[in-house]
C-alpha atoms as a PDB file:
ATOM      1  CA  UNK A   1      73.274  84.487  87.152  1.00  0.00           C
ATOM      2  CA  UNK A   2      76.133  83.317  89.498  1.00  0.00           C
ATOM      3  CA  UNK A   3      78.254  86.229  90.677  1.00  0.00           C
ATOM      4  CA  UNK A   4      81.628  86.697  89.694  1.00  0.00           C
ATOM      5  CA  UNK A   5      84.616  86.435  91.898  1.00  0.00           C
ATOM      6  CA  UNK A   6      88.648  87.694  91.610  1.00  0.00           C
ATOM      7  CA  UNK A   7      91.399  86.832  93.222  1.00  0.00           C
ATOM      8  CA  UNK A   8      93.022  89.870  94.647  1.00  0.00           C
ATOM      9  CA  UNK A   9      96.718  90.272  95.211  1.00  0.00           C
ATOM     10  CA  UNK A  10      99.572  93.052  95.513  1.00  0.00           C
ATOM     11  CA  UNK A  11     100.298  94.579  91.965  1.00  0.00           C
ATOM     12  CA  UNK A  12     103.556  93.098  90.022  1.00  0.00           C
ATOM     13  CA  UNK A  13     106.973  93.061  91.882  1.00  0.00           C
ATOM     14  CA  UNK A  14     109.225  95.942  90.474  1.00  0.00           C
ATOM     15  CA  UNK A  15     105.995  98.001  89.693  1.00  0.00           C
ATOM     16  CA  UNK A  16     105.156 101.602  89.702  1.00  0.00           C
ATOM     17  CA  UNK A  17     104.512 100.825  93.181  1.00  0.00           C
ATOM     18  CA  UNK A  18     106.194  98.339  94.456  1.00  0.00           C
ATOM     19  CA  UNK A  19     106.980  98.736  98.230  1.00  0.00           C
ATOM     20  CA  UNK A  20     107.879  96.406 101.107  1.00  0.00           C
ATOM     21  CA  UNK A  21     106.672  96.718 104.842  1.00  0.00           C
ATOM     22  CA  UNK A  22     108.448  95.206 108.006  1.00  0.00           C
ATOM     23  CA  UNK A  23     106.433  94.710 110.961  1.00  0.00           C
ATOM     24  CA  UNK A  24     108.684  97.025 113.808  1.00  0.00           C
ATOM     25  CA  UNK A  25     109.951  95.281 117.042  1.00  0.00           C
ATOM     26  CA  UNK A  26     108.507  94.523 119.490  1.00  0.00           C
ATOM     27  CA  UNK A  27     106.209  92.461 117.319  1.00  0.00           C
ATOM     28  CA  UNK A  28     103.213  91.106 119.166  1.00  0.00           C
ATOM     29  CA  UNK A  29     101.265  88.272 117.958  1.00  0.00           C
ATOM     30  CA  UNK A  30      99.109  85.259 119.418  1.00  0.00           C
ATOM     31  CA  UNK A  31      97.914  82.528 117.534  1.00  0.00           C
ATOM     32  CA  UNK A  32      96.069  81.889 114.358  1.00  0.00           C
ATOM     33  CA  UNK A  33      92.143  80.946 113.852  1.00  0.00           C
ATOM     34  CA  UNK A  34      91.914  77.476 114.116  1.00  0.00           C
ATOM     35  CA  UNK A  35      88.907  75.421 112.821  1.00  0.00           C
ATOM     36  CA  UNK A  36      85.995  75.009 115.368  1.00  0.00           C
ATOM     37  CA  UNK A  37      85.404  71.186 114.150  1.00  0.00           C
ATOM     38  CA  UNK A  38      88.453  69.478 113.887  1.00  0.00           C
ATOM     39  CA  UNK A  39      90.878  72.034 115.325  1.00  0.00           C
ATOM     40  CA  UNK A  40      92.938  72.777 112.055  1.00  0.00           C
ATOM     41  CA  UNK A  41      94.936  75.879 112.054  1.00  0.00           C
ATOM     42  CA  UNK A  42      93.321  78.359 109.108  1.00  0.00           C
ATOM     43  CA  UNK A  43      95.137  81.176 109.712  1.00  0.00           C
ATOM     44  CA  UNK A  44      98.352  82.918 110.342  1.00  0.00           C
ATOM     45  CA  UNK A  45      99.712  84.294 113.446  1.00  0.00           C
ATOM     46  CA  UNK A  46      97.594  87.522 114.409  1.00  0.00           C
ATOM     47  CA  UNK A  47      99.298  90.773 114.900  1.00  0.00           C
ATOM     48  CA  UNK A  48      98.639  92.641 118.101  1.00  0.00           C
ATOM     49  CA  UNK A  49      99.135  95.977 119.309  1.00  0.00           C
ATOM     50  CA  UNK A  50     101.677  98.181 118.727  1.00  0.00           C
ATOM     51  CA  UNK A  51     100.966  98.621 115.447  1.00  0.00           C
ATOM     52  CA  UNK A  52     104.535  99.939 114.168  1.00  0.00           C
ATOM     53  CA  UNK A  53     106.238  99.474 110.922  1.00  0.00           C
ATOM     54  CA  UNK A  54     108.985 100.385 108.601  1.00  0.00           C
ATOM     55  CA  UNK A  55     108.507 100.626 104.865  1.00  0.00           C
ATOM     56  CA  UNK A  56     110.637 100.921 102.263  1.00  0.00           C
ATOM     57  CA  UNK A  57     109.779 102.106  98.531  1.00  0.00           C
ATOM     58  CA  UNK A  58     110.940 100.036  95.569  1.00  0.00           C
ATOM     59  CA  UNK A  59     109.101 101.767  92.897  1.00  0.00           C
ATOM     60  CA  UNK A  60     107.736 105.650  92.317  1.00  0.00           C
ATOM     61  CA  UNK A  61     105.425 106.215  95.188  1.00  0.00           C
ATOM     62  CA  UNK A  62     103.216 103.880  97.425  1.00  0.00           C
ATOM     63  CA  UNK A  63      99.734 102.532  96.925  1.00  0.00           C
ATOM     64  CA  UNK A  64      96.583 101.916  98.532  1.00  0.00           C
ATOM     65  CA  UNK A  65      97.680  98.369  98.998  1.00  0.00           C
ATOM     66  CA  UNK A  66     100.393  96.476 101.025  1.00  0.00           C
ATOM     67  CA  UNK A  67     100.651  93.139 101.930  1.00  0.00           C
ATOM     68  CA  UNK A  68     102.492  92.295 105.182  1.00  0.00           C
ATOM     69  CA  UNK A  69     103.637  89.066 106.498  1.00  0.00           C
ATOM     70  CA  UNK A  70     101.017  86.705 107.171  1.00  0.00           C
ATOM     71  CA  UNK A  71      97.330  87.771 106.872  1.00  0.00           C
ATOM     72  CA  UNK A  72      98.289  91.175 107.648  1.00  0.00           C
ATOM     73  CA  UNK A  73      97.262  93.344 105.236  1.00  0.00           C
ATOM     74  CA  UNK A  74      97.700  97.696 104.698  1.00  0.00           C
ATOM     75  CA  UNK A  75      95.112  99.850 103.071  1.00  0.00           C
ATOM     76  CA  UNK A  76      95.650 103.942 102.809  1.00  0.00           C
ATOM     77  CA  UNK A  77      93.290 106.075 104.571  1.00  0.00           C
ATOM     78  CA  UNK A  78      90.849 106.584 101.485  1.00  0.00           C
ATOM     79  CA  UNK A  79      91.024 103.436 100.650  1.00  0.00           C
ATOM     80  CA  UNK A  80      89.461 102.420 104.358  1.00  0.00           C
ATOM     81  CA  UNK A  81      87.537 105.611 104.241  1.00  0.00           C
ATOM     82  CA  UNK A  82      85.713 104.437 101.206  1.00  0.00           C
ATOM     83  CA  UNK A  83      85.526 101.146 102.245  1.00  0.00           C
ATOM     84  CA  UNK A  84      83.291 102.122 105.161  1.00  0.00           C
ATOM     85  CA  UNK A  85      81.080 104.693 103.558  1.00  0.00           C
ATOM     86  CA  UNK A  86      80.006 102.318 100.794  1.00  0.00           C
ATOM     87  CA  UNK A  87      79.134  99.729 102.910  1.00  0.00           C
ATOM     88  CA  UNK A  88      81.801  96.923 101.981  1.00  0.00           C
ATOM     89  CA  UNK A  89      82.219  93.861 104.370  1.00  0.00           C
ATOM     90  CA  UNK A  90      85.014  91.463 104.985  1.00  0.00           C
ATOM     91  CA  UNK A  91      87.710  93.382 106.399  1.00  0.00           C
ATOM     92  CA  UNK A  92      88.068  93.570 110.386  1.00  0.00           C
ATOM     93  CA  UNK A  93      90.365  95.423 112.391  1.00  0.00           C
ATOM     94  CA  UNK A  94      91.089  99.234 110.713  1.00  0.00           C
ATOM     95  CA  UNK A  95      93.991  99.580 113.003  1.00  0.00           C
ATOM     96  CA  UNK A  96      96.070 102.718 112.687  1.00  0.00           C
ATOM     97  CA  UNK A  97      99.832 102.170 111.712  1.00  0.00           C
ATOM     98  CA  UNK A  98     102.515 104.251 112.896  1.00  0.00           C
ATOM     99  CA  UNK A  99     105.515 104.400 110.516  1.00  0.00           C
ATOM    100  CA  UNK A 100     108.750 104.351 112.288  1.00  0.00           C
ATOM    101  CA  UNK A 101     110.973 104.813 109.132  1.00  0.00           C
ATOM    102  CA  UNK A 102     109.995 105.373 105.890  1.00  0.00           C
ATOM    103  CA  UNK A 103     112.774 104.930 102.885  1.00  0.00           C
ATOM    104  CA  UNK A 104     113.706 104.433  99.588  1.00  0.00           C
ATOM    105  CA  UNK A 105     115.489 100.959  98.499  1.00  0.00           C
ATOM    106  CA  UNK A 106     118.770 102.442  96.313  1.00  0.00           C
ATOM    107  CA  UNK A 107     119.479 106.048  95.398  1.00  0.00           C
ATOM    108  CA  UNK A 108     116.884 108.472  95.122  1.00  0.00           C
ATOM    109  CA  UNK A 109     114.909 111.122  97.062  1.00  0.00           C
ATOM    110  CA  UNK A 110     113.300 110.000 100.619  1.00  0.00           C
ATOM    111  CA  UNK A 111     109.738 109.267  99.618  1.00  0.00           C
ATOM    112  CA  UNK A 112     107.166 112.090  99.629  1.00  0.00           C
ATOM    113  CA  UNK A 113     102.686 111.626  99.861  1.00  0.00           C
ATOM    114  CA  UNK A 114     103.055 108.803 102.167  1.00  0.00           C
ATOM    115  CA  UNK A 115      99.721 107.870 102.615  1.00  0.00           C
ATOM    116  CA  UNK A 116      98.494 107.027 106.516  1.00  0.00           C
ATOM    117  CA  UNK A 117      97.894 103.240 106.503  1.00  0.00           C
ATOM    118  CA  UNK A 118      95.481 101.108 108.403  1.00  0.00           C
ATOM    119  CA  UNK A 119      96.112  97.268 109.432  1.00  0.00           C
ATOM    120  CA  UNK A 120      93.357  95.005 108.601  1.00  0.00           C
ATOM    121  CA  UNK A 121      92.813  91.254 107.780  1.00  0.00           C
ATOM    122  CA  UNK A 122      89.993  89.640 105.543  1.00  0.00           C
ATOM    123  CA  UNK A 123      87.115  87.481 107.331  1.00  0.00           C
ATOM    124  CA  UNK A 124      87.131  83.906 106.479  1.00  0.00           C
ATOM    125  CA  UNK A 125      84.331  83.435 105.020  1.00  0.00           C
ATOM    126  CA  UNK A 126      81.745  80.691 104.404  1.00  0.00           C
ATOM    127  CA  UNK A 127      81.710  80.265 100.640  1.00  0.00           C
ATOM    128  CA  UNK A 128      83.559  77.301  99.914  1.00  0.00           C
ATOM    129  CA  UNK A 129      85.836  75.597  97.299  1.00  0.00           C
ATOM    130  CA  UNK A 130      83.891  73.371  94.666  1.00  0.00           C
ATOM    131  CA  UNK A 131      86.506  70.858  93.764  1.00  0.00           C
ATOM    132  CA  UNK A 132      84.535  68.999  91.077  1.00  0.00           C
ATOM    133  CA  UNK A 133      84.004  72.361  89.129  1.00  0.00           C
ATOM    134  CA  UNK A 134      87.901  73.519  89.825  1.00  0.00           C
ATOM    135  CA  UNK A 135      90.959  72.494  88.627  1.00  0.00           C
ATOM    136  CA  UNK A 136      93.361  72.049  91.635  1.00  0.00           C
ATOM    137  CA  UNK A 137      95.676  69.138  91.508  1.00  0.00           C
ATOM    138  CA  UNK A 138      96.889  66.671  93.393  1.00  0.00           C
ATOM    139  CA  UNK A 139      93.921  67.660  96.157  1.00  0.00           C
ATOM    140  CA  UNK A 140      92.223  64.929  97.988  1.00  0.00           C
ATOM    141  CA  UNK A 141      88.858  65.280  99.359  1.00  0.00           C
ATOM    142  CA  UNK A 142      89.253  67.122 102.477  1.00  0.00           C
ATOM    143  CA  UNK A 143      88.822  65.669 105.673  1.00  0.00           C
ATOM    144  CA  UNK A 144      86.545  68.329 107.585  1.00  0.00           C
ATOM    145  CA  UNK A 145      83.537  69.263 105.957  1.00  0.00           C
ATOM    146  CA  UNK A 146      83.214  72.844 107.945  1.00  0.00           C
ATOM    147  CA  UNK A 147      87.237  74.240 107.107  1.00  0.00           C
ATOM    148  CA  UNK A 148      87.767  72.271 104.002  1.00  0.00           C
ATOM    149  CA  UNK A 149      91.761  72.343 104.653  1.00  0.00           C
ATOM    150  CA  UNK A 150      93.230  70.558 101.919  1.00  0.00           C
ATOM    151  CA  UNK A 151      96.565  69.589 100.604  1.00  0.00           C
ATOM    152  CA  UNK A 152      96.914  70.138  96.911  1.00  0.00           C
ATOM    153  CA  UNK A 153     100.063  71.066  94.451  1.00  0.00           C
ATOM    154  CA  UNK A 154      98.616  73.466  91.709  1.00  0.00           C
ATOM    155  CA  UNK A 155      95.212  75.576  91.323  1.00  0.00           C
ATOM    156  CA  UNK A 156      94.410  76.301  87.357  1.00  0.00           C
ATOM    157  CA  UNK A 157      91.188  77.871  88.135  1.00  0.00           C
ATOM    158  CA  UNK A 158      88.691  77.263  90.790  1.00  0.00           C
ATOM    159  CA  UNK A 159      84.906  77.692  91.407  1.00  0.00           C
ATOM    160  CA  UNK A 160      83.398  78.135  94.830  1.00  0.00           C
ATOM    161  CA  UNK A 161      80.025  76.169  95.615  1.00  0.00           C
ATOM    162  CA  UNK A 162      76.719  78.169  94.858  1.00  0.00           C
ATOM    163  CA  UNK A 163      74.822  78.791  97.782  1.00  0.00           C
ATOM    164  CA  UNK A 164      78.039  79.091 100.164  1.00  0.00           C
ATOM    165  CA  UNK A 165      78.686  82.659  99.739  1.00  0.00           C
ATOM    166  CA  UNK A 166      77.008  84.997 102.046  1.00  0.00           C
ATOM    167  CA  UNK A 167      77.772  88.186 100.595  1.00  0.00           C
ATOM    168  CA  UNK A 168      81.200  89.455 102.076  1.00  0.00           C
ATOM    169  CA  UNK A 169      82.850  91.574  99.402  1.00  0.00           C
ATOM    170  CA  UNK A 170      86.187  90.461 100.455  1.00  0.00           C
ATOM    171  CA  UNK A 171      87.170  86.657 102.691  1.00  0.00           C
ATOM    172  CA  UNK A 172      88.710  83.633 102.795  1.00  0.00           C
ATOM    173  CA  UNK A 173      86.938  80.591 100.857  1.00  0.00           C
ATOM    174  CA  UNK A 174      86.990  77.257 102.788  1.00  0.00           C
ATOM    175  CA  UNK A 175      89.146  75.005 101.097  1.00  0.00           C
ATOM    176  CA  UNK A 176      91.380  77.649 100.268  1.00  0.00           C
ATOM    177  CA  UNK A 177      91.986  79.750 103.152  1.00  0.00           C
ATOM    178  CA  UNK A 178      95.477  81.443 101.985  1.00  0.00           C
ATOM    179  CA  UNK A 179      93.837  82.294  98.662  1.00  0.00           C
ATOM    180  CA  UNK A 180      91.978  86.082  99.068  1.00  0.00           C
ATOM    181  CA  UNK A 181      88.571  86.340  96.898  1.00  0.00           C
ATOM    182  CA  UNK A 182      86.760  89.814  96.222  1.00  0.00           C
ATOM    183  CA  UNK A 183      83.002  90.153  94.743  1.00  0.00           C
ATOM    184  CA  UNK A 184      82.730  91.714  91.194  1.00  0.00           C
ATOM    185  CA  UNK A 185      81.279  94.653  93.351  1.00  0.00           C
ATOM    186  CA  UNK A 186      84.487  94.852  94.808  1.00  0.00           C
ATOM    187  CA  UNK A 187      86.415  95.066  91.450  1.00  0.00           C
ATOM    188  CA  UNK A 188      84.006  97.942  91.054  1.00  0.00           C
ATOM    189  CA  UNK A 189      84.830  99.870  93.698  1.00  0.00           C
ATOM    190  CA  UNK A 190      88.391  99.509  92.896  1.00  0.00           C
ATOM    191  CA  UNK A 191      88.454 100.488  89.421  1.00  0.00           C
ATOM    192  CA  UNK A 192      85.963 103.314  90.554  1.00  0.00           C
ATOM    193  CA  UNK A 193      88.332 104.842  92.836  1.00  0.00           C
ATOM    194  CA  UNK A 194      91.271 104.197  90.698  1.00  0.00           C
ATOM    195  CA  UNK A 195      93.084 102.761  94.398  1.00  0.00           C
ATOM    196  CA  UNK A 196      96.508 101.563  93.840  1.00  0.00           C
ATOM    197  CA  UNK A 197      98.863  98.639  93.971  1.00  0.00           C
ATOM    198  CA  UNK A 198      96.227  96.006  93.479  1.00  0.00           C
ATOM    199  CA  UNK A 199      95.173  93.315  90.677  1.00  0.00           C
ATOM    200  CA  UNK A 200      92.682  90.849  90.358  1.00  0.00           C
ATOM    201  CA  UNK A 201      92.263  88.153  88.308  1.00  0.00           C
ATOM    202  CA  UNK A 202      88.490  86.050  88.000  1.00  0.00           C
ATOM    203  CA  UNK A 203      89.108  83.333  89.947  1.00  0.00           C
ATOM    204  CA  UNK A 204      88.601  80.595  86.945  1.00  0.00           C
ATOM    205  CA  UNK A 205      91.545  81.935  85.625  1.00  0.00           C
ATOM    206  CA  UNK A 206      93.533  82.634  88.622  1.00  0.00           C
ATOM    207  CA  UNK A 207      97.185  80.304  88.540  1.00  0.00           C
ATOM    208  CA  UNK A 208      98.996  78.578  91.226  1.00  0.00           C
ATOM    209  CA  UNK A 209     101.902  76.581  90.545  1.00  0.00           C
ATOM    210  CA  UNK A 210     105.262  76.939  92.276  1.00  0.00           C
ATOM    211  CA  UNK A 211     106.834  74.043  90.107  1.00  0.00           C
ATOM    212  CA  UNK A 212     105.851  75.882  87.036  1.00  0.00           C
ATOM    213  CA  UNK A 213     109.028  76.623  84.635  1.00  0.00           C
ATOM    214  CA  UNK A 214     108.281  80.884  84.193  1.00  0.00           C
ATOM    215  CA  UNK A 215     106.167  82.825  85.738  1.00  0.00           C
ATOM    216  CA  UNK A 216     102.404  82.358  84.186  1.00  0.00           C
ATOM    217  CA  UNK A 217     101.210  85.626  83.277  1.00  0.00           C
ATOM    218  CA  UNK A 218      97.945  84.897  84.654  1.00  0.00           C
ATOM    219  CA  UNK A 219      96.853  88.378  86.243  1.00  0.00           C
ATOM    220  CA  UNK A 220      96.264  92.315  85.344  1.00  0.00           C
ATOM    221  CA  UNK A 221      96.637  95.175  87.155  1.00  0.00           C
ATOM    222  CA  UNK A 222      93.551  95.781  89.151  1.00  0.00           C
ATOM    223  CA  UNK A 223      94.972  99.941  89.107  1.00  0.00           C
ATOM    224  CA  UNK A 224      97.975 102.071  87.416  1.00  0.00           C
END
């Protein structure tokens, strides 16, 4: 049977847990991961130490889950604690963050159980995008057969090749580097541990389309 895959985001804007996090000055960085075939850029500027931030809360309390700018992504302590003791792969780094400022966005009490977050970033990994079995349009055969970059104006589903994947539970799929992809045993240990701010939607049913008329309610909460 061909495993399952989800695409895994932040949980909806204005949620239960909705929060925002601003990298704090002075923000290091160096450049992206570029393709080691045709010299493509694939990723987004890196973050470098200090890791500082600021966060502010728009919902009830904060998750297990932040995204920051770029690649850059926040995970509570358990979260990375139970990461590593199950033996997941696919996310590098575990840096520690220290929060400079931590505050609410309107009226309200400052924020209390603020968990201790770690920066990390997803591997890119080598499964890769099968366009005859997806629907992505306006995408022309890509030009580099190791990155797969592509140009393309709307994803209504997508399948990844079989025999790509090599087993991370969490990456980047070739072809669609910006796009991040969990295993179904991912999922599992999600909805196991009940972690926060995250949902996930199987990637045949995942929607892209920023010329789309509403919203598409494409995806569920991966946690309450």
């Amino acid at each position: 049977m061909f495993p399952r895959f989800f695409v895994l985001e932040e949980g909806v804007l204005w949620s239960h847990y909705d929060a925002e996090v601003d990298k704090a000055e002075p923000v290091n960085r160096r450049e992206g991961v570029d393709c080691p075939r045709c010299g493509a850029p694939i990723g987004m500027m890196q973050w470098l130490p200090p890791y500082r931030a600021n966060l502010e809360l728009h919902g009830k309390e904060f998750g297990d889950f932040i995204e920051a700018l770029g690649d850059d992504l926040l995970i509570s302590e358990r979260f990375a604690q139970a990461f590593r003791d199950e033996g997941l792969t696919g996310l590098e780094g575990f840096h520690s963050v220290e929060l400079l400022r931590v505050r609410r966005k309107g009226r309200g009490p400052k924020p209390s159980n603020v968990p201790h977050y770690f920066a990390v970033t997803a591997c890119f990994g080598r499964a890769a995008v099968d366009l005859a079995r997806s629907h992505i349009r306006g995408a022309q055969p890509p030009a580099c057969a190791e990155c797969r970059s592509m140009q393309f104006k709307s994803i209504y589903g997508f399948s990844l090749e079989p025999g790509t994947w090599q087993g991370e539970d969490i990456f980047r799929p070739r072809g669609l580097h910006g796009v991040l992809t969990v295993s179904e045993r991912f999922e599992r240990f999600v909805a196991r541990h009940g972690f926060t701010n995250l949902r996930m939607t199987p990637i045949e049913e995942y929607v892209w389309d920023p010329h789309a008329p509403e919203p598409l309610p494409n995806t569920k909460e991966g946690s309450a």
